[in-house]
Protein backbone atom coordinates (compact mmCIF):
# COMPACT_ATOMS: atom_id res chain seq x y z
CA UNK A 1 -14.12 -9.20 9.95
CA UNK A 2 -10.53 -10.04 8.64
CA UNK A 3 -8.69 -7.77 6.71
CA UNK A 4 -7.53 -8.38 3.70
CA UNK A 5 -4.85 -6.29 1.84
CA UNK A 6 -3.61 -6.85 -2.08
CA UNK A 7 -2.36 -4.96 -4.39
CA UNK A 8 -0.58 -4.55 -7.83
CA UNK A 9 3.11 -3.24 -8.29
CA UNK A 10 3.22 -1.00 -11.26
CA UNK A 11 6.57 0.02 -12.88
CA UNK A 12 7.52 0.87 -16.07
CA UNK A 13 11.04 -0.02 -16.04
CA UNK A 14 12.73 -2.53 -18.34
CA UNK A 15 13.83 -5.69 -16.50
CA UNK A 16 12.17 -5.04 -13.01
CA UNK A 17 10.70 -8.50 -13.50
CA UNK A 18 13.23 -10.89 -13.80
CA UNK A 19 15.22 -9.15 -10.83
CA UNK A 20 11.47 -9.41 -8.56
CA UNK A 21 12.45 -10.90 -5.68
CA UNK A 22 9.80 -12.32 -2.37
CA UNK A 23 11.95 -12.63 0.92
CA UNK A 24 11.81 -13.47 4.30
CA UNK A 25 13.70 -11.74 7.53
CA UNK A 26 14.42 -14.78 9.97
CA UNK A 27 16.06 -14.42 13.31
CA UNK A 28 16.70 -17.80 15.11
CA UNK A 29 14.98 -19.71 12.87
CA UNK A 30 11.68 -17.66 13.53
CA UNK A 31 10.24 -15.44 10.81
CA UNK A 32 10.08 -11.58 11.49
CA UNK A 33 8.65 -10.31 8.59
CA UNK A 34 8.35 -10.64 4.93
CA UNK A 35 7.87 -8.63 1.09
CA UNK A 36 8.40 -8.22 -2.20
CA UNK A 37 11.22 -6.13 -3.54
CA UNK A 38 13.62 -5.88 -6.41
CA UNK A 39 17.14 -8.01 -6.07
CA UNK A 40 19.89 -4.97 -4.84
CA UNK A 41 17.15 -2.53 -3.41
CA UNK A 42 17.16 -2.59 0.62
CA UNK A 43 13.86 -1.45 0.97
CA UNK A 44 10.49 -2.93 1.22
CA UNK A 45 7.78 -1.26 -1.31
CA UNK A 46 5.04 -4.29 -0.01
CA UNK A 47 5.34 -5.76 3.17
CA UNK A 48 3.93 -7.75 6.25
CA UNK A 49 4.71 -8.38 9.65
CA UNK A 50 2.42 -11.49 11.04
CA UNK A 51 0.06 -10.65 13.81
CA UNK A 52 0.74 -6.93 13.42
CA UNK A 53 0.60 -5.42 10.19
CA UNK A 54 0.75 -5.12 6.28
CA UNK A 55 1.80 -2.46 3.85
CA UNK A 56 2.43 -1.01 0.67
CA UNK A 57 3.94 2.39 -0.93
CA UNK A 58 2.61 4.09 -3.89
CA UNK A 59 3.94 6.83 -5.76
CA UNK A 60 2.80 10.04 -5.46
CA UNK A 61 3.31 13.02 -7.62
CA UNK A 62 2.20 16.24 -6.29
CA UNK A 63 2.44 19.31 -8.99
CA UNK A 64 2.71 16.37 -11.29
CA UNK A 65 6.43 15.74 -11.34
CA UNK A 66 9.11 14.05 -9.05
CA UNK A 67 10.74 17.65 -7.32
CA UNK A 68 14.58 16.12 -6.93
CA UNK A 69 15.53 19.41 -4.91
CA UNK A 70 13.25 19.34 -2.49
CA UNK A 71 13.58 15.50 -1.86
CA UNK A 72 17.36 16.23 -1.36
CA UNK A 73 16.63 18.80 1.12
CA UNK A 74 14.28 16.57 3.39
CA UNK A 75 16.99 14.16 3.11
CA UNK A 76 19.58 16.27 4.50
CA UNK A 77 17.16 17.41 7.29
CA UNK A 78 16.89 13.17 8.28
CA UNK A 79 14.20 11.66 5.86
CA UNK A 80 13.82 8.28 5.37
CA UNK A 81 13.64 7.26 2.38
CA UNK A 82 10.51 5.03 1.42
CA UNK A 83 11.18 1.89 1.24
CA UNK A 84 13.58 1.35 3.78
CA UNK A 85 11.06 3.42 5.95
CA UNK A 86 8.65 0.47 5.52
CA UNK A 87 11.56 -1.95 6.06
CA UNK A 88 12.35 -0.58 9.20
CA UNK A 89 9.09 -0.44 10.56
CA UNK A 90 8.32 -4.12 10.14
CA UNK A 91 11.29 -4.62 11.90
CA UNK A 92 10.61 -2.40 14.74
CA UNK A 93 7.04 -1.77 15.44
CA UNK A 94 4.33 -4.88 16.67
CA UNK A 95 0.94 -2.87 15.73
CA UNK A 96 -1.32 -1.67 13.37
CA UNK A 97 -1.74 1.79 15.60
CA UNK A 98 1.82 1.91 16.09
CA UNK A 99 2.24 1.74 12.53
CA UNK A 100 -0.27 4.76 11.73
CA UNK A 101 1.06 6.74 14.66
CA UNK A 102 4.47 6.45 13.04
CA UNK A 103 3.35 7.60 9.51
CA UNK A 104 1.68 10.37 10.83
CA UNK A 105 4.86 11.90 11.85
CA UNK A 106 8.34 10.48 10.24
CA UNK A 107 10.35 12.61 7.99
CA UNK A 108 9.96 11.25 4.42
CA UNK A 109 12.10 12.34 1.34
CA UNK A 110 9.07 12.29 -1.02
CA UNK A 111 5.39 12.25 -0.84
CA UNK A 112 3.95 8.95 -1.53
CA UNK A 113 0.79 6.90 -0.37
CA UNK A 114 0.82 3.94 1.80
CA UNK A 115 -1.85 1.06 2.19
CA UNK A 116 -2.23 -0.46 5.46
CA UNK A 117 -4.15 -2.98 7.01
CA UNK A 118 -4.17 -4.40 10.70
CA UNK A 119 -4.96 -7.64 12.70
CA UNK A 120 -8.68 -6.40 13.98
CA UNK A 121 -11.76 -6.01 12.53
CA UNK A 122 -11.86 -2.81 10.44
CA UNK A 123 -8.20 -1.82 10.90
CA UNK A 124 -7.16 -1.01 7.25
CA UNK A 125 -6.52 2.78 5.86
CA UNK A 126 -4.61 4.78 2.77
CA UNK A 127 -2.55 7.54 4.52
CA UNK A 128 -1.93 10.29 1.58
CA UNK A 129 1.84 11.80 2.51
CA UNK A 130 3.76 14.96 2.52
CA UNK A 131 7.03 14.98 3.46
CA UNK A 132 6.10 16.01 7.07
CA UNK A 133 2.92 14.48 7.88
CA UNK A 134 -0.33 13.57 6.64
CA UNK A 135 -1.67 15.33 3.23
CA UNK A 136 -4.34 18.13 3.69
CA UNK A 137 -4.59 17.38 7.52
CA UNK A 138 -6.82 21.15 6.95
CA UNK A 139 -9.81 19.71 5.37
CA UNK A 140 -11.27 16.74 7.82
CA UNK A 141 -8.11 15.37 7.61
CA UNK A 142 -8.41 13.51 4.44
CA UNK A 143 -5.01 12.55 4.54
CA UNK A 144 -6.02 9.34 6.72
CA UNK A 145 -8.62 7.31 5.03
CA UNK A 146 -9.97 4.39 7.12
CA UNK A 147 -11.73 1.47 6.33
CA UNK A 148 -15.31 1.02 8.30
CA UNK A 149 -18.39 -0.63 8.43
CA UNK A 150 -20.49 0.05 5.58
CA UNK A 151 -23.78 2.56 6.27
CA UNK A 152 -26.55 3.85 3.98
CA UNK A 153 -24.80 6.76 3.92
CA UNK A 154 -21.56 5.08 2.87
CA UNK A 155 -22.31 2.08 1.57
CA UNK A 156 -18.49 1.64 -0.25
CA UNK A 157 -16.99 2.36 3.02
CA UNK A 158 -15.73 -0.86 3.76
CA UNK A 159 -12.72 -0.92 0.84
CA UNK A 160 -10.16 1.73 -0.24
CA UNK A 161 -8.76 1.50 -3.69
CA UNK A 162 -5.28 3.73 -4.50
CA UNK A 163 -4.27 4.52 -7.70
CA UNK A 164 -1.92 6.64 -7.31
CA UNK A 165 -4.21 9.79 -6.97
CA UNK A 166 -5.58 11.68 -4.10
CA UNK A 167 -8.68 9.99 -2.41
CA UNK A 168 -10.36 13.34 -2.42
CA UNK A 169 -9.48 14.34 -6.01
CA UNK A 170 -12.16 14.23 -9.13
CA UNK A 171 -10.17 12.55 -10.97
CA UNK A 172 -11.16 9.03 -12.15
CA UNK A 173 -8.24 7.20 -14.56
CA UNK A 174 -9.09 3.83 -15.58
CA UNK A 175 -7.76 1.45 -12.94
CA UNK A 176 -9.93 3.57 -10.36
CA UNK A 177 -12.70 3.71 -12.01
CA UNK A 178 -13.23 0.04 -12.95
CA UNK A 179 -11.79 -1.14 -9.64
CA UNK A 180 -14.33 0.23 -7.53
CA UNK A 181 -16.74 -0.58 -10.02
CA UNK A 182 -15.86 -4.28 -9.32
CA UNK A 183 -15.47 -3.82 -5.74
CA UNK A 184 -19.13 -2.57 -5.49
CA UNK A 185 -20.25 -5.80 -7.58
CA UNK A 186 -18.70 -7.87 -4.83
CA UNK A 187 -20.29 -6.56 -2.00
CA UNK A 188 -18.92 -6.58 1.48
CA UNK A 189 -20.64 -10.24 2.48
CA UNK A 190 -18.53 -12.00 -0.80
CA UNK A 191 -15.25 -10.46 -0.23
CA UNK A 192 -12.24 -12.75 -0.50
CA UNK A 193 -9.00 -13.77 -1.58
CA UNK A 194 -10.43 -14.78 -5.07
CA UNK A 195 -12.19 -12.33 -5.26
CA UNK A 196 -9.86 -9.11 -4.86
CA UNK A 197 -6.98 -11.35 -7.28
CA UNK A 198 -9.50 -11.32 -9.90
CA UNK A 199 -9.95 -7.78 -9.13
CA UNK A 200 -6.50 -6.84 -9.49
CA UNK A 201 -5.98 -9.44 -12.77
CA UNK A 202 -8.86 -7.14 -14.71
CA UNK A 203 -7.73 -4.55 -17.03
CA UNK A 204 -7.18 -1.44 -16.64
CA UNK A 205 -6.19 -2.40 -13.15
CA UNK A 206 -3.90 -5.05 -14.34
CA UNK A 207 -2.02 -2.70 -16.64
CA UNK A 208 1.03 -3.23 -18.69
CA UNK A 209 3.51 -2.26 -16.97
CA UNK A 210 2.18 -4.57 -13.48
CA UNK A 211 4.94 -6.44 -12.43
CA UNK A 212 4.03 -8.59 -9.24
CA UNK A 213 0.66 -8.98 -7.64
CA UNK A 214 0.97 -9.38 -3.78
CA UNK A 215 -1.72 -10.25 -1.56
CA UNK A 216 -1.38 -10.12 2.55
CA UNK A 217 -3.70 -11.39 5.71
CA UNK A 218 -1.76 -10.05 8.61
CA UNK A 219 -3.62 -11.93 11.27
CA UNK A 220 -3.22 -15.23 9.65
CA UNK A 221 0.68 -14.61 8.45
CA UNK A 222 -0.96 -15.57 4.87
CA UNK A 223 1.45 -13.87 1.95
CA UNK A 224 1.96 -15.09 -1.22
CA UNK A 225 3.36 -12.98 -4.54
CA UNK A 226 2.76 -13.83 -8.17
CA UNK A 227 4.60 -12.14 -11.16
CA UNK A 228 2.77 -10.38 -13.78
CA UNK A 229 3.13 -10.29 -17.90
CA UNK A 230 0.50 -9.47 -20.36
CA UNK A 231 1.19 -10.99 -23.78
């Protein structure tokens, strides 16, 4: 039943690479947390806390384009801003259920998804964001997408795949697609470490503008970060 949570950075910005950086928070010696960021950015876009939790932001574009004015606004009225939201709750928080509980709530500048996975068996979800809560908390509450045992009736229902799209949506781009597509061939008994890197290293899911592929165990404190190039 552990949880396993990886995932691909995607950016298309010229030079994210070579400033990629994987650090670790230490206080007396002891380590507090750890993720991958980008060398002058204080926040955490992947991250894990050991024996508590992991996670991960993901863009998300609703009416297909960032809207500046309203981000500005929620930052006036106290939003956080992503990253540093993630930061600070790795500092501050010791649970997988205190880490959905505070997602389900905090003020955020800019919709965006975030991947989480927990210590326990079968504590792993994508929360879909608004600004001010969960996403379309009005339709079974779709916003909060849990991991659980597999049934006949959902047999897929023990991964979650983001791509930067609403769960709930039609729409199927590429890395979707084909990563669920492989994530059916594994099956639920053969899941592993190997397995979900290969996974993530298979085009369209690798895609050309992946920088770093991170992949967490937050009950073991397992973490590890590789860089990304295709020729």
């Amino acid at each position: 039943g552990t949880v396993i949570h990886s995932r691909n950075q995607d950016f298309a910005i010229k030079g994210l690479p070579e400033i990629t950086i994987w650090v670790k928070f230490m206080k007396g010696g002891v380590l507090q947390y750890q993720g991958t960021t980008f060398a002058t950015y204080i926040g955490l876009p992947t991250a894990m806390k050991t024996g508590a939790f992991s996670v991960e932001a993901n863009s998300r574009f609703t009416g297909g384009a960032v809207d500046f004015e309203e981000n500005i606004k929620a930052a006036k009225n106290g939003g956080q801003t992503v990253g540093y939201f993630i930061r600070r709750s790795v500092e501050k928080l010791s649970s997988y259920a205190d880490a959905v509980k505070g997602w389900s709530s905090q003020l955020l500048i800019a919709p965006a998804y975030y991947t989480m996975a927990g210590i326990n068996n079968w504590e792993g979800c994508v929360i879909t964001r608004d600004r001010t809560g969960f996403a379309d908390n009005s339709t079974a509450g779709r916003g909060f997408w849990p991991i659980a045992p597999p049934t006949a009736e959902d047999p897929n229902s023990w991964f979650r795949v983001e791509t930067n799209f609403d769960h709930w949506t039609p729409i199927e781009d590429g890395r979707r697609y084909h990563a669920n597509k492989l994530m059916k061939e594994i099956t639920h008994q053969n899941v592993n470490l190997s397995a979900l890197y290969s996974v993530l290293s298979s085009p369209p899911v690798l895609a050309k503008d992946t920088i770093y592929t991170a992949q967490m165990v937050p009950s073991t404190g397992y973490y590890t970060a590789y860089l990304r190039r295709l020729q």
